[in-house]
PDB file of N, CA and C in Angstrom:
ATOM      1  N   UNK A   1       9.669 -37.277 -27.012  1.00  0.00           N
ATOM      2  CA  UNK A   1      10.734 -37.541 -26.079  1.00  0.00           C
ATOM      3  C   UNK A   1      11.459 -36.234 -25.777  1.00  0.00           C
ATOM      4  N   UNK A   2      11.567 -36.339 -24.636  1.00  0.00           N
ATOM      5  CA  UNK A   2      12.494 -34.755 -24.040  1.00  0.00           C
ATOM      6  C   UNK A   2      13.936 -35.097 -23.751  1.00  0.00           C
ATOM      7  N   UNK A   3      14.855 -34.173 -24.029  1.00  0.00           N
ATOM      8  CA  UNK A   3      16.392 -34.151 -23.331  1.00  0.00           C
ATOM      9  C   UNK A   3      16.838 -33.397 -22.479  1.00  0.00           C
ATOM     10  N   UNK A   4      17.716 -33.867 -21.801  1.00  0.00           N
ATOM     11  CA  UNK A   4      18.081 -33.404 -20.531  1.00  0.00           C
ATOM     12  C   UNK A   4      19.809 -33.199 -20.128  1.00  0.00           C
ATOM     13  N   UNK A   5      19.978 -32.971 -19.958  1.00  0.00           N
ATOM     14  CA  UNK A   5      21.951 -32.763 -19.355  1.00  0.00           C
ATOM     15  C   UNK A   5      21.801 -32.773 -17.998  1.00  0.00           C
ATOM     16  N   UNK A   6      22.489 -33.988 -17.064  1.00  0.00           N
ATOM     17  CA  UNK A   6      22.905 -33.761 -16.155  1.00  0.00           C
ATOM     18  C   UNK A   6      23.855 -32.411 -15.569  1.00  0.00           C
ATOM     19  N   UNK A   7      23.989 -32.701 -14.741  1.00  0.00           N
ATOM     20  CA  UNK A   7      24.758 -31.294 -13.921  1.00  0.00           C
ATOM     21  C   UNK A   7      26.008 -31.475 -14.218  1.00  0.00           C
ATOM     22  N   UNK A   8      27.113 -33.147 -14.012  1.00  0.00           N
ATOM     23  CA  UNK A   8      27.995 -33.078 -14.664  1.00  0.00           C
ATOM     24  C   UNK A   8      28.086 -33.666 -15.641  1.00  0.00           C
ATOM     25  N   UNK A   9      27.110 -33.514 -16.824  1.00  0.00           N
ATOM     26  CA  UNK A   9      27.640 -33.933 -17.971  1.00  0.00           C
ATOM     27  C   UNK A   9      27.645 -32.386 -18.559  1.00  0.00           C
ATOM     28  N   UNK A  10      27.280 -31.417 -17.934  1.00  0.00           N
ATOM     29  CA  UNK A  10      26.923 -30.007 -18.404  1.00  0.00           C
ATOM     30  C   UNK A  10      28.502 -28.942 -18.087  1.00  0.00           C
ATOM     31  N   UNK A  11      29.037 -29.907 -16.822  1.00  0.00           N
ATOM     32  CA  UNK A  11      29.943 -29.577 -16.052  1.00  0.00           C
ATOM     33  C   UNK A  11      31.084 -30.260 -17.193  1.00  0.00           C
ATOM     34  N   UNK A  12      31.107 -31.366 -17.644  1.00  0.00           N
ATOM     35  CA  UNK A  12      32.390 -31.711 -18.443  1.00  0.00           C
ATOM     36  C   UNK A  12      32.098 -31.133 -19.678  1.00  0.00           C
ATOM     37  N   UNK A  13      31.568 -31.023 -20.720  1.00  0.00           N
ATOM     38  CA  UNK A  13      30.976 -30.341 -21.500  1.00  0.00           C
ATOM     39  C   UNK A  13      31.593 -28.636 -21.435  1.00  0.00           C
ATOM     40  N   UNK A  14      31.635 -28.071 -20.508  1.00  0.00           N
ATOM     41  CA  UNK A  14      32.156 -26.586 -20.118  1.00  0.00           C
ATOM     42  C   UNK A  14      33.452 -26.967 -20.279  1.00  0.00           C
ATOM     43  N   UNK A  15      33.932 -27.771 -19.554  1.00  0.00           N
ATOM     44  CA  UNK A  15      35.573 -28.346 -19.239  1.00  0.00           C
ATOM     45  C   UNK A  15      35.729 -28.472 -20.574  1.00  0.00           C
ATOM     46  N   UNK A  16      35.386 -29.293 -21.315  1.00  0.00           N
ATOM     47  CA  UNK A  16      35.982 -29.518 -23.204  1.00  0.00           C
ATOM     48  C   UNK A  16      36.025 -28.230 -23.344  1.00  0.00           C
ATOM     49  N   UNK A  17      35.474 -27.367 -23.970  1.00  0.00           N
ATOM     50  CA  UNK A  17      35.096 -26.459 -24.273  1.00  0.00           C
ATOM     51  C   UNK A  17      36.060 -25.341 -23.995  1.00  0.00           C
ATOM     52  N   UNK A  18      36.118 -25.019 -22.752  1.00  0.00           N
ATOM     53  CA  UNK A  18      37.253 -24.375 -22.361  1.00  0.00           C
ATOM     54  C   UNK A  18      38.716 -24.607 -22.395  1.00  0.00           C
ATOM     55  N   UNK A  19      38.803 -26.061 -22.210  1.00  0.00           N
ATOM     56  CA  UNK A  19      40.387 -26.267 -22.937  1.00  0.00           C
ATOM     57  C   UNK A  19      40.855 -26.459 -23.907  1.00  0.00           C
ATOM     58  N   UNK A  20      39.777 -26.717 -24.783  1.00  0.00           N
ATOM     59  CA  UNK A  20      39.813 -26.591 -26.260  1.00  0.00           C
ATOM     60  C   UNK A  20      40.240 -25.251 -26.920  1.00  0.00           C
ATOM     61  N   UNK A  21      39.347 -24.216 -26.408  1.00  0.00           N
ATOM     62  CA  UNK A  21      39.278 -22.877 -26.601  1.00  0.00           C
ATOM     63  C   UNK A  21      40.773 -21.995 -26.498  1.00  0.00           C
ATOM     64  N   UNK A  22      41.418 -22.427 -25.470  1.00  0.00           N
ATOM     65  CA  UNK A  22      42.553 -22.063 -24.916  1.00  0.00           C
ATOM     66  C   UNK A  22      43.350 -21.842 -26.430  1.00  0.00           C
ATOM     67  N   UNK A  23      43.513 -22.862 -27.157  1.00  0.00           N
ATOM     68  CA  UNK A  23      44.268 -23.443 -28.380  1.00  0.00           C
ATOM     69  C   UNK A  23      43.393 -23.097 -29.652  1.00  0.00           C
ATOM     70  N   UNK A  24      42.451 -23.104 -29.766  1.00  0.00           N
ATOM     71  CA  UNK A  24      41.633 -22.873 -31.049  1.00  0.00           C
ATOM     72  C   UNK A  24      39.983 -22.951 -30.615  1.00  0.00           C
ATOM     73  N   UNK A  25      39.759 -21.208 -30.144  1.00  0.00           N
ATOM     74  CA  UNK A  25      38.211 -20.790 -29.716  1.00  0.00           C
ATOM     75  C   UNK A  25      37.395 -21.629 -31.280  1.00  0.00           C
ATOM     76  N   UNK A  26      37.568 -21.432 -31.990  1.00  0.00           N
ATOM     77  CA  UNK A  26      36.361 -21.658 -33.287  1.00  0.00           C
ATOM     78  C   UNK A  26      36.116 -23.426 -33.438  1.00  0.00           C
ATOM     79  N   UNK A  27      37.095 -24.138 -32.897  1.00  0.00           N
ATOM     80  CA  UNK A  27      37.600 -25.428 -33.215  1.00  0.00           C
ATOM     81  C   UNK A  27      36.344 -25.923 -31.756  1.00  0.00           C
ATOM     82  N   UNK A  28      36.753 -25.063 -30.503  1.00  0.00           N
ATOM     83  CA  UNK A  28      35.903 -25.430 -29.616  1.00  0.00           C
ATOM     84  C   UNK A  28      34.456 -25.319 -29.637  1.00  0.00           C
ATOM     85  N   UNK A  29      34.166 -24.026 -30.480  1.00  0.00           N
ATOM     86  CA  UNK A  29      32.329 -23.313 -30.592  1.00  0.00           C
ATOM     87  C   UNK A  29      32.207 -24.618 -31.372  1.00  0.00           C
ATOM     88  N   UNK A  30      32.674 -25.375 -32.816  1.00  0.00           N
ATOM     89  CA  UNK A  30      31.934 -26.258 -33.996  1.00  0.00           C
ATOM     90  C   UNK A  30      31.949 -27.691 -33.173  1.00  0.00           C
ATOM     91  N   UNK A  31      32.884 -28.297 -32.014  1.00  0.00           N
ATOM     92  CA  UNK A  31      33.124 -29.462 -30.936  1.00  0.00           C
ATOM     93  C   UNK A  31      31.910 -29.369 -30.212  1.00  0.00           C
ATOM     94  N   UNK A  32      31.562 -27.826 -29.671  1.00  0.00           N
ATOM     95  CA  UNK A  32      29.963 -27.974 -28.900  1.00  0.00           C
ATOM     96  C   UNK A  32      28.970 -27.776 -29.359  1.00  0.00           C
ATOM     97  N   UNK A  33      28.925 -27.564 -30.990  1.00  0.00           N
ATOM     98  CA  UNK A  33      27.688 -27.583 -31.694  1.00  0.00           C
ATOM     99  C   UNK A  33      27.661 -28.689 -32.460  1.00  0.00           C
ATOM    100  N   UNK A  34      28.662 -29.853 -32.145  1.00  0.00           N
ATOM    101  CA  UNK A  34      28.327 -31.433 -32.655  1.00  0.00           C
ATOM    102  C   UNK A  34      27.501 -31.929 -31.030  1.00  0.00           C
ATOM    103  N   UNK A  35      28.333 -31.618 -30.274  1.00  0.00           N
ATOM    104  CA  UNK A  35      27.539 -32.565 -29.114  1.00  0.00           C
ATOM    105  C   UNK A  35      26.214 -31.899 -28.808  1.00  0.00           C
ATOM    106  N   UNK A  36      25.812 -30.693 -29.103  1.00  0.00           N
ATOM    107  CA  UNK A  36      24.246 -30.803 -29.057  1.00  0.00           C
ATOM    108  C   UNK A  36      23.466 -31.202 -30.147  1.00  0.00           C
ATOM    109  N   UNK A  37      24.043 -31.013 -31.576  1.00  0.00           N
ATOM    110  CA  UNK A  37      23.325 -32.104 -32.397  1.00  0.00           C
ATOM    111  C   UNK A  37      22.904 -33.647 -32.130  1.00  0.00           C
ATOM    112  N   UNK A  38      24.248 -34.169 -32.105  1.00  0.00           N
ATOM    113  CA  UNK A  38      24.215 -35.195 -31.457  1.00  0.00           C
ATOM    114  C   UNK A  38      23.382 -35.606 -30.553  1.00  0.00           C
ATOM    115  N   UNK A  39      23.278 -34.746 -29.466  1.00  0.00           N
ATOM    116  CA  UNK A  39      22.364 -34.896 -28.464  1.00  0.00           C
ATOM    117  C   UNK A  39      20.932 -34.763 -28.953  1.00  0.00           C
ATOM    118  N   UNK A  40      21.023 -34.379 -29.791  1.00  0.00           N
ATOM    119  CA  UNK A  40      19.660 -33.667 -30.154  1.00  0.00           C
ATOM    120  C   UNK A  40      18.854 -34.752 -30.909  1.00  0.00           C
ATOM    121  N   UNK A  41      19.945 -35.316 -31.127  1.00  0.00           N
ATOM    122  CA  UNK A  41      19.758 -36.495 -32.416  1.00  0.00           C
ATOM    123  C   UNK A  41      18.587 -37.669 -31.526  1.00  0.00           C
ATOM    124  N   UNK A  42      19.518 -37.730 -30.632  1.00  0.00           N
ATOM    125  CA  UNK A  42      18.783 -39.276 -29.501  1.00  0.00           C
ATOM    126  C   UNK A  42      17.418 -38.972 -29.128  1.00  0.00           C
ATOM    127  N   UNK A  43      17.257 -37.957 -29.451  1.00  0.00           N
ATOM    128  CA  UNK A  43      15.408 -37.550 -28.971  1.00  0.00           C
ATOM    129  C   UNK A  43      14.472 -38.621 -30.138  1.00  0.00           C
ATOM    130  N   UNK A  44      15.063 -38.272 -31.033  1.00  0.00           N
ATOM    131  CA  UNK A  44      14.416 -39.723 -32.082  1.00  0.00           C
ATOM    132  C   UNK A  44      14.879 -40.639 -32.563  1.00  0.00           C
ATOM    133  N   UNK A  45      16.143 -40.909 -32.001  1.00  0.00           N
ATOM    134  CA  UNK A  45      16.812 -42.224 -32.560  1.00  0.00           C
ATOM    135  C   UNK A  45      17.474 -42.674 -31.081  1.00  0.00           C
ATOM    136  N   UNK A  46      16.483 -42.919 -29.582  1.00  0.00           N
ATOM    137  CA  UNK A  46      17.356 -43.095 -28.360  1.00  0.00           C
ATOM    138  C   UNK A  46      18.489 -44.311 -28.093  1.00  0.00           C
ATOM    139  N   UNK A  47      17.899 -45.341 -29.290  1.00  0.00           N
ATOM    140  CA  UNK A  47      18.366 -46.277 -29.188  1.00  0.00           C
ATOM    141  C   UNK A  47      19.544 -46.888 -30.349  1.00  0.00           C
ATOM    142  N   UNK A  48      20.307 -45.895 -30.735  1.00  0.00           N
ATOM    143  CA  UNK A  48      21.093 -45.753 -31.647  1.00  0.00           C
ATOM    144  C   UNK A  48      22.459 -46.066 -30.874  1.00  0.00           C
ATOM    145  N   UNK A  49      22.476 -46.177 -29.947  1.00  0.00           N
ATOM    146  CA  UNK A  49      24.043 -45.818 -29.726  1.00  0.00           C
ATOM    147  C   UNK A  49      24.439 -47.442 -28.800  1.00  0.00           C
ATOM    148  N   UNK A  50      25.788 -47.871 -28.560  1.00  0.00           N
ATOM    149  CA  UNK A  50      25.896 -49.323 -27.841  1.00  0.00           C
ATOM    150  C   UNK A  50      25.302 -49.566 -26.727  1.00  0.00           C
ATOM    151  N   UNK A  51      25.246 -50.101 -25.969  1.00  0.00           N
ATOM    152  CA  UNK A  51      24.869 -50.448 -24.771  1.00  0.00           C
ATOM    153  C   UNK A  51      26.426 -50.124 -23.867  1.00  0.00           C
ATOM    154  N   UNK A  52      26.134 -49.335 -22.755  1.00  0.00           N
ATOM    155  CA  UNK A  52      27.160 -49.017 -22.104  1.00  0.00           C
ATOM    156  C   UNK A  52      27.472 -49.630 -21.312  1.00  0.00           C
ATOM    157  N   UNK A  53      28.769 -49.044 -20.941  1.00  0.00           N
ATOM    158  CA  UNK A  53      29.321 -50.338 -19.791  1.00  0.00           C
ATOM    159  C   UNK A  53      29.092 -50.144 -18.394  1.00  0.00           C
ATOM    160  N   UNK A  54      28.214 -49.347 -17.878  1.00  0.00           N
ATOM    161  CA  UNK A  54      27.446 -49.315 -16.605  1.00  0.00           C
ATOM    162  C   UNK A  54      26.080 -49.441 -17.212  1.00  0.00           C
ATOM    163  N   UNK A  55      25.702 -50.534 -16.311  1.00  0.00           N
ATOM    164  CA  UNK A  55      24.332 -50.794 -16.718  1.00  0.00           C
ATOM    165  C   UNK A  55      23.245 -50.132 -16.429  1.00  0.00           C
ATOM    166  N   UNK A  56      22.218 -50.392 -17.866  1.00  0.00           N
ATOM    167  CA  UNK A  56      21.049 -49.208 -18.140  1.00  0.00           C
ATOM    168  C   UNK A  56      21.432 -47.878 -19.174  1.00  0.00           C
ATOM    169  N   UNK A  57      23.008 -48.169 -19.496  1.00  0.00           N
ATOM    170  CA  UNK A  57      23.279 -46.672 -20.221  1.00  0.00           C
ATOM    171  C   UNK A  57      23.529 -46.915 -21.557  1.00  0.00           C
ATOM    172  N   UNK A  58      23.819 -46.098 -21.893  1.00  0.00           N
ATOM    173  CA  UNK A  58      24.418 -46.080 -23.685  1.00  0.00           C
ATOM    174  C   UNK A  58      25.267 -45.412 -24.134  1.00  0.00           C
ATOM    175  N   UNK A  59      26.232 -45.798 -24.717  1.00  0.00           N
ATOM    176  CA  UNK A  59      27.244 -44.700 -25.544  1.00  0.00           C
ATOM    177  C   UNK A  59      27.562 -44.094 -26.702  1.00  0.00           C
ATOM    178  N   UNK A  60      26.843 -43.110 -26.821  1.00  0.00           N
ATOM    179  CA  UNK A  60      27.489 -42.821 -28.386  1.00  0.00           C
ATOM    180  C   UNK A  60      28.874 -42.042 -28.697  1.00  0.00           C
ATOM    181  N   UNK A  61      29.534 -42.210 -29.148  1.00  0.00           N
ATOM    182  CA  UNK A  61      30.860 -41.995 -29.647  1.00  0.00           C
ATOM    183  C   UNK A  61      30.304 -40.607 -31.020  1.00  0.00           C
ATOM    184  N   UNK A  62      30.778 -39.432 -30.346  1.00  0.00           N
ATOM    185  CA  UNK A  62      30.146 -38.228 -30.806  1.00  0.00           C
ATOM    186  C   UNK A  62      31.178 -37.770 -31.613  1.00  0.00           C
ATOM    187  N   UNK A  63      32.184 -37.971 -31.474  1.00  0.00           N
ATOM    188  CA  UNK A  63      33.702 -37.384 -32.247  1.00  0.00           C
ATOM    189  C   UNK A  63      34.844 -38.346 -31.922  1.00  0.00           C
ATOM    190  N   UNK A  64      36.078 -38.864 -32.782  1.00  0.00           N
ATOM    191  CA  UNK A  64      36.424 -39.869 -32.232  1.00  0.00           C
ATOM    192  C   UNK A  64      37.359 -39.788 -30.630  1.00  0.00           C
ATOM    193  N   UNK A  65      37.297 -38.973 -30.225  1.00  0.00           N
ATOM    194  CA  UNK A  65      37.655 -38.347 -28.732  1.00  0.00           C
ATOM    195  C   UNK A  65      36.704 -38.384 -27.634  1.00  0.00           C
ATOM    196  N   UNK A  66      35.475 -38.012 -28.257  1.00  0.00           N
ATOM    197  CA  UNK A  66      34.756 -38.022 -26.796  1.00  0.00           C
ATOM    198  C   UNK A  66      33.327 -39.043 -27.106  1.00  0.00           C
ATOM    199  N   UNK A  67      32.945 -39.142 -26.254  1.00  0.00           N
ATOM    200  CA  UNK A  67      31.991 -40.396 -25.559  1.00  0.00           C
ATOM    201  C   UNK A  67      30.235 -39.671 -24.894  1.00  0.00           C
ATOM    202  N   UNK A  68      29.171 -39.917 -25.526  1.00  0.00           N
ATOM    203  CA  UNK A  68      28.186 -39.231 -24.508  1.00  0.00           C
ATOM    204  C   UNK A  68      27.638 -40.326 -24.200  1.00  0.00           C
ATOM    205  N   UNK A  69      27.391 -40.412 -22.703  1.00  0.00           N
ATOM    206  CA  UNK A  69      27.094 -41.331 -21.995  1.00  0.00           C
ATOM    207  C   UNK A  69      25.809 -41.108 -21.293  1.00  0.00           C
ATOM    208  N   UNK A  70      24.671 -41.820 -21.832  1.00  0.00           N
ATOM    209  CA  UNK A  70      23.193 -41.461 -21.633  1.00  0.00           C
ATOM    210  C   UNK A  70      21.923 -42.897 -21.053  1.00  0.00           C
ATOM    211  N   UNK A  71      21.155 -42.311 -20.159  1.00  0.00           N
ATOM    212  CA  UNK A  71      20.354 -43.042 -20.135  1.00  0.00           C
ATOM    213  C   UNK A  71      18.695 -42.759 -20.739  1.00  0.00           C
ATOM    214  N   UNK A  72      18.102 -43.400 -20.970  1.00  0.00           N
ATOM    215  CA  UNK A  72      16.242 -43.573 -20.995  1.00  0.00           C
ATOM    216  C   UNK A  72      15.523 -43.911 -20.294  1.00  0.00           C
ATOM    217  N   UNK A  73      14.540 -42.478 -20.190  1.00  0.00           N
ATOM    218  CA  UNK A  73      13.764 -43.712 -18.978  1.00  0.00           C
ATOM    219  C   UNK A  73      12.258 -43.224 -19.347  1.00  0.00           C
ATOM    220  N   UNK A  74      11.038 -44.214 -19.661  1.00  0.00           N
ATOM    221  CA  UNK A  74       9.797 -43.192 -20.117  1.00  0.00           C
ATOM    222  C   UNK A  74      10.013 -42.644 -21.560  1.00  0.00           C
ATOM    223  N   UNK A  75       9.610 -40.841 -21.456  1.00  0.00           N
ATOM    224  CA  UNK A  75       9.801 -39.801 -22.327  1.00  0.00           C
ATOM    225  C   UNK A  75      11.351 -39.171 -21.982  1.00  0.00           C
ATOM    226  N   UNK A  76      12.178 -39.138 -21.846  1.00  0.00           N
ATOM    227  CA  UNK A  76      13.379 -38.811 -21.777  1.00  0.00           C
ATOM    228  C   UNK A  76      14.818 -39.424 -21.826  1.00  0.00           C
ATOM    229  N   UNK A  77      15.265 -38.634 -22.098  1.00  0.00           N
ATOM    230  CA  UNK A  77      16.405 -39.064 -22.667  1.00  0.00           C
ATOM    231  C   UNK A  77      17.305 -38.249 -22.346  1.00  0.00           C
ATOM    232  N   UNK A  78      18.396 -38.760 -20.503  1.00  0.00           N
ATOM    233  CA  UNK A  78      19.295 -37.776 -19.726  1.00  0.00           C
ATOM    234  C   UNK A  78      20.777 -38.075 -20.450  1.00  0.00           C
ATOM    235  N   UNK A  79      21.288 -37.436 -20.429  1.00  0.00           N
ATOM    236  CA  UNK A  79      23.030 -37.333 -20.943  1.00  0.00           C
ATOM    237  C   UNK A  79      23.591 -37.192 -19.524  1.00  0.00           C
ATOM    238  N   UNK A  80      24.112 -38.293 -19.183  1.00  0.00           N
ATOM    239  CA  UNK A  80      25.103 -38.304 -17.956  1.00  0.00           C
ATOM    240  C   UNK A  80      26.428 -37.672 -17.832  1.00  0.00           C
ATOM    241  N   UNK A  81      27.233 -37.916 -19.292  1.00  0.00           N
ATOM    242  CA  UNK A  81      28.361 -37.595 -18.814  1.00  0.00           C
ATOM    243  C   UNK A  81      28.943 -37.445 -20.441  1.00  0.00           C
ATOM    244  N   UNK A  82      30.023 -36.607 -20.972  1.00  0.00           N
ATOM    245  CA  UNK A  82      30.468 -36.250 -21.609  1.00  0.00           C
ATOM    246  C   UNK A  82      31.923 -36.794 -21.743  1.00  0.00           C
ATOM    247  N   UNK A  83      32.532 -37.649 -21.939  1.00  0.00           N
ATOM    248  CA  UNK A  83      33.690 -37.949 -21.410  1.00  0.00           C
ATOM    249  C   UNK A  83      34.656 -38.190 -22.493  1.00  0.00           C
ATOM    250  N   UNK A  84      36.370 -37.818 -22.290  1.00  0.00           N
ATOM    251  CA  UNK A  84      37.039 -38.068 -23.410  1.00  0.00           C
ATOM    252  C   UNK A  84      37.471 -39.357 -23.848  1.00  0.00           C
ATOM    253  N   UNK A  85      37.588 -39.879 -24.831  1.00  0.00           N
ATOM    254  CA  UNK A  85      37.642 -41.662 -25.240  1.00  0.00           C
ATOM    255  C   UNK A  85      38.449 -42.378 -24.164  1.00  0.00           C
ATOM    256  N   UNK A  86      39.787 -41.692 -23.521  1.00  0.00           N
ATOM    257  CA  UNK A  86      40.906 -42.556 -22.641  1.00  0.00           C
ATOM    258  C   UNK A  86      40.372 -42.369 -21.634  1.00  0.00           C
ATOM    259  N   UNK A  87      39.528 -41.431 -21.014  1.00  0.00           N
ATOM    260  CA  UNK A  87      39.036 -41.421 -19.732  1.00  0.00           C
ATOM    261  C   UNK A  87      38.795 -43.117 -19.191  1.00  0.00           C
ATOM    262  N   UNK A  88      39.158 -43.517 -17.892  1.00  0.00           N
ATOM    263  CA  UNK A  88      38.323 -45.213 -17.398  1.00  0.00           C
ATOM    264  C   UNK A  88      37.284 -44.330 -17.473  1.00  0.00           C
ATOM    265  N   UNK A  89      36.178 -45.230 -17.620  1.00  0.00           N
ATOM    266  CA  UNK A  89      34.881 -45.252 -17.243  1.00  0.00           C
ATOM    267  C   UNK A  89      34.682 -47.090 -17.253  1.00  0.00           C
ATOM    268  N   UNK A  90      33.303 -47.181 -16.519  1.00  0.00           N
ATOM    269  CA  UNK A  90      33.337 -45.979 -15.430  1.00  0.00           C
ATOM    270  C   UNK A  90      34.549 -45.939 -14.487  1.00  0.00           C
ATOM    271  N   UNK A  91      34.389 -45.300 -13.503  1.00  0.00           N
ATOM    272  CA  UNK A  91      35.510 -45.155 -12.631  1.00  0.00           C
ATOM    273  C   UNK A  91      35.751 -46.295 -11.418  1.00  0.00           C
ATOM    274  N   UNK A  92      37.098 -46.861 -11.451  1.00  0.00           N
ATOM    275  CA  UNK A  92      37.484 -47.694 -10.704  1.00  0.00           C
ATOM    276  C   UNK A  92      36.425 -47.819  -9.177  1.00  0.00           C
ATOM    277  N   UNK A  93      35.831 -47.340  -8.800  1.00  0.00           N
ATOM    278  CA  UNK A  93      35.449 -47.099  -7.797  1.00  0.00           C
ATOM    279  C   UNK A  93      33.776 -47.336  -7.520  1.00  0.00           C
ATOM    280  N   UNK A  94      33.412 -47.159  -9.108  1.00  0.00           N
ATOM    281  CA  UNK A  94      32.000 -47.348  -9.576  1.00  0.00           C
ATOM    282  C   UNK A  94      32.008 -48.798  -9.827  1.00  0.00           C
ATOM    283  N   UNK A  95      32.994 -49.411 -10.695  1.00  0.00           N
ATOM    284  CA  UNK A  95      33.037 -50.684 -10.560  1.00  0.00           C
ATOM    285  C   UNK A  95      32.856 -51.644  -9.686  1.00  0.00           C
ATOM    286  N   UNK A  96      33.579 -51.457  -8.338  1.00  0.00           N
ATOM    287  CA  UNK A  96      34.130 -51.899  -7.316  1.00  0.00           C
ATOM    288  C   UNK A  96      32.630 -52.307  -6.740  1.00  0.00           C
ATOM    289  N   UNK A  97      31.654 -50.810  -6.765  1.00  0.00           N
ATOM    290  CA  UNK A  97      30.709 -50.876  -6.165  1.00  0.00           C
ATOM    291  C   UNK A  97      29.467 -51.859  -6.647  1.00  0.00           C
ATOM    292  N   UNK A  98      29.537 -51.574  -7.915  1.00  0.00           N
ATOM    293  CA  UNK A  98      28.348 -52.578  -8.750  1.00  0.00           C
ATOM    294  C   UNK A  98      29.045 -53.990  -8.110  1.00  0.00           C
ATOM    295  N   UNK A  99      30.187 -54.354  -8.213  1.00  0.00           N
ATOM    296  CA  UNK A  99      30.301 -55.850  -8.135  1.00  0.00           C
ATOM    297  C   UNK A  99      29.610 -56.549  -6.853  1.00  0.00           C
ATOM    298  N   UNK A 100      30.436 -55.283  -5.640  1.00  0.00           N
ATOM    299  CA  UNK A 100      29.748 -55.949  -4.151  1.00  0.00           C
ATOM    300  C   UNK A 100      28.119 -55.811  -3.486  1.00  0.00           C
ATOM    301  N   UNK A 101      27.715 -54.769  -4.705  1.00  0.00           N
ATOM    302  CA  UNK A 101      25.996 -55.076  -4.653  1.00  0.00           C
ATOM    303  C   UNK A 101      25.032 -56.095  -4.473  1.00  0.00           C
ATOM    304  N   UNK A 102      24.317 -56.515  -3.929  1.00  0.00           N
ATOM    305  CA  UNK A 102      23.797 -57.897  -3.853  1.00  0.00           C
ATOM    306  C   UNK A 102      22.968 -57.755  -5.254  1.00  0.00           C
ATOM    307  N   UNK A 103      23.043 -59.421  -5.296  1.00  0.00           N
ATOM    308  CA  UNK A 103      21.808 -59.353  -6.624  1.00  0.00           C
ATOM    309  C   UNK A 103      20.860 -59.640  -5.676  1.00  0.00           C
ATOM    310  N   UNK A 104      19.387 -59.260  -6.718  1.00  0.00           N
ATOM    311  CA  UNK A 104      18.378 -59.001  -6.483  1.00  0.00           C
ATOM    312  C   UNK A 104      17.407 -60.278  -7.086  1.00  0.00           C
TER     313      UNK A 104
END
């Protein structure tokens, strides 16, 4: 199985990182060397983490602050989004949209 980072889960991921850093650089380098373990982890355990609340995804709860939000598909295993625990997810707007979707 292969891993992958979306563009913005690569993009929030920088964002932690950097505002973390602001306050305590060393606190931020050991925060982004859990979430690529972590990440690293789902290559053989993809199905470890809850079932997320947009459907098809999964969440694992990487630190009790932040959230990696991933799908499977095949041989891979993409990381969507990096997000901090209070963040909505998904976003009011993503919701809105799944509901008025037709079923299929």
């Amino acid at each position: 199985m292969k891993l992958a980072w979306t563009l913005e889960a690569r993009q929030d991921r920088r964002h932690i990182r950097t505002y973390i850093a602001k306050e305590n650089p060393a606190a931020a380098l050991t925060l982004d060397a859990l979430f690529t373990q972590k990440a690293r982890n789902l290559v053989n355990h993809p199905a470890i983490a809850r079932p997320g609340r947009v459907t098809g995804t999964y969440e694992l709860v990487v630190h009790r602050n932040y959230i990696l939000v991933y799908d499977v598909a095949d041989d891979l295993v993409r990381i969507l989004r990096l997000l901090h625990a209070r963040r909505q997810w998904p976003p009011i707007t993503d919701v809105a949209d799944q509901a008025e979707a037709p079923n299929e």
